[in-house]
C-alpha atoms as a PDB file:
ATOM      1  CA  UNK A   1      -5.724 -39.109 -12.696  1.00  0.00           C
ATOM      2  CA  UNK A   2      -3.311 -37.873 -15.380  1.00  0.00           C
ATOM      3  CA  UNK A   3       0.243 -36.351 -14.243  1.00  0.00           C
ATOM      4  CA  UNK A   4      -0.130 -34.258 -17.274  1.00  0.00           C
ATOM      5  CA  UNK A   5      -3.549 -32.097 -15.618  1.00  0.00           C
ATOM      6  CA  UNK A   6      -2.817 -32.663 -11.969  1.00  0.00           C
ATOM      7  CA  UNK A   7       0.568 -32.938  -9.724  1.00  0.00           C
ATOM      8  CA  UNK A   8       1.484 -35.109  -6.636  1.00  0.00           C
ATOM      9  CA  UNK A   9       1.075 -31.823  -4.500  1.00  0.00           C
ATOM     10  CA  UNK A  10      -2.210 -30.500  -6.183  1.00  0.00           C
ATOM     11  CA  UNK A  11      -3.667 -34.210  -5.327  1.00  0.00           C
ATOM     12  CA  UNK A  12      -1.924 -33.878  -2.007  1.00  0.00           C
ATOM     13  CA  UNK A  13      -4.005 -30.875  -1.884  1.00  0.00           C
ATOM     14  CA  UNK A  14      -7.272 -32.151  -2.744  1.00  0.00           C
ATOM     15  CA  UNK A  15      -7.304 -30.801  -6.167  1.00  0.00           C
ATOM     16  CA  UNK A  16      -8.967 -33.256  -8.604  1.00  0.00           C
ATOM     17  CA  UNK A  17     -10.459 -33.104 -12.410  1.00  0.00           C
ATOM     18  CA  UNK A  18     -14.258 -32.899 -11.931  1.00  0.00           C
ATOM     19  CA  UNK A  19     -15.163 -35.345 -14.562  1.00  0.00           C
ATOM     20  CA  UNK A  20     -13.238 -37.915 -12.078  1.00  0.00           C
ATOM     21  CA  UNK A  21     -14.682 -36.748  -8.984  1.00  0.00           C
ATOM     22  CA  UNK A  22     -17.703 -38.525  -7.223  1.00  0.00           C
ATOM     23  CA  UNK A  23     -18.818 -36.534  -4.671  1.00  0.00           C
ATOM     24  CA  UNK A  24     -21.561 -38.216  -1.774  1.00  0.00           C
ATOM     25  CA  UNK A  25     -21.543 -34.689  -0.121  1.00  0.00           C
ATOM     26  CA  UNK A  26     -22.101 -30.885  -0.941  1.00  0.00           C
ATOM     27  CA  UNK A  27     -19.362 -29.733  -3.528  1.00  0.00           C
ATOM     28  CA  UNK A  28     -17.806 -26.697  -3.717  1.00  0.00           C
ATOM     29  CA  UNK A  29     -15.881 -25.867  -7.028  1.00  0.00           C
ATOM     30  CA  UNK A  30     -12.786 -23.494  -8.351  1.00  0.00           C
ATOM     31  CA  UNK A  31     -11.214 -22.833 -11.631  1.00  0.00           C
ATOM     32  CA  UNK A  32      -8.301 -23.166 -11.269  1.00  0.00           C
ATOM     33  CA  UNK A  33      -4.762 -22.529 -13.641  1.00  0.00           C
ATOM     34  CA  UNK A  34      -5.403 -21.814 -17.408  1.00  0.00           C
ATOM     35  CA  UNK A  35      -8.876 -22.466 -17.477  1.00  0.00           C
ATOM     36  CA  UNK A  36      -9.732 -19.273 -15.536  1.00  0.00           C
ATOM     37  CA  UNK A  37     -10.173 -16.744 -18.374  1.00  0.00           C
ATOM     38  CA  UNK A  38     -11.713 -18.871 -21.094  1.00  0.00           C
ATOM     39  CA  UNK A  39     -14.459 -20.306 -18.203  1.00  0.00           C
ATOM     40  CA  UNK A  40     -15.224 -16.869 -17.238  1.00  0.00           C
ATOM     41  CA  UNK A  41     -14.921 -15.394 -20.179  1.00  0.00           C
ATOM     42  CA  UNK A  42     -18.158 -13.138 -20.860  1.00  0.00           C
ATOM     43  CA  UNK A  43     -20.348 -14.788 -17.764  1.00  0.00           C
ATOM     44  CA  UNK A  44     -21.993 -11.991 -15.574  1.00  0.00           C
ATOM     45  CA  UNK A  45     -22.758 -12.948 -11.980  1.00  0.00           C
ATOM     46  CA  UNK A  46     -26.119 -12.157 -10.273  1.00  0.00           C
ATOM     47  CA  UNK A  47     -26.526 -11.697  -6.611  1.00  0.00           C
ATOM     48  CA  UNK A  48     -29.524 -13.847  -5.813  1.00  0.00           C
ATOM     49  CA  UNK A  49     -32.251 -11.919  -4.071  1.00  0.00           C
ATOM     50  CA  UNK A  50     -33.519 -13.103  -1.056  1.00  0.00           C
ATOM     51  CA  UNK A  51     -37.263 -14.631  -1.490  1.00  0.00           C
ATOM     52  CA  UNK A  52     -38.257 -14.996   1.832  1.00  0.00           C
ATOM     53  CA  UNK A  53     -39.036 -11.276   2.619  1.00  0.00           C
END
C-alpha cells in the first residue's frame, strides 16, 4: 500500500485501503480520517426490525 493513504503505525494497526483488502472472513468496516463527512454526508441509518416475531 501507498505511504501517502496509510502509515507504518496505521498498518501496524491493521488499518488497510479496502480496494487492497481480501478478506476470507466476516469484515467489519470504518471510515476513517477525511473521508468521514463526505461518506456520510446525507445517508440516514435505519434500525433493522426484527422479522422473526
Amino acid at each position: 500500500m501507498s505511504r501517502a493513504h496509510i502509515s507504518e503505525a496505521e498498518e501496524a494497526q491493521g488499518v488497510v485501503l479496502a480496494c487492497r483488502a481480501a478478506p476470507t472472513d466476516d469484515v467489519e468496516l470504518e471510515v476513517v480520517g477525511k473521508m468521514q463527512k463526505p461518506f456520510f454526508k446525507g445517508l440516514s441509518f435505519q434500525v433493522a426490525q426484527d422479522s422473526t416475531k
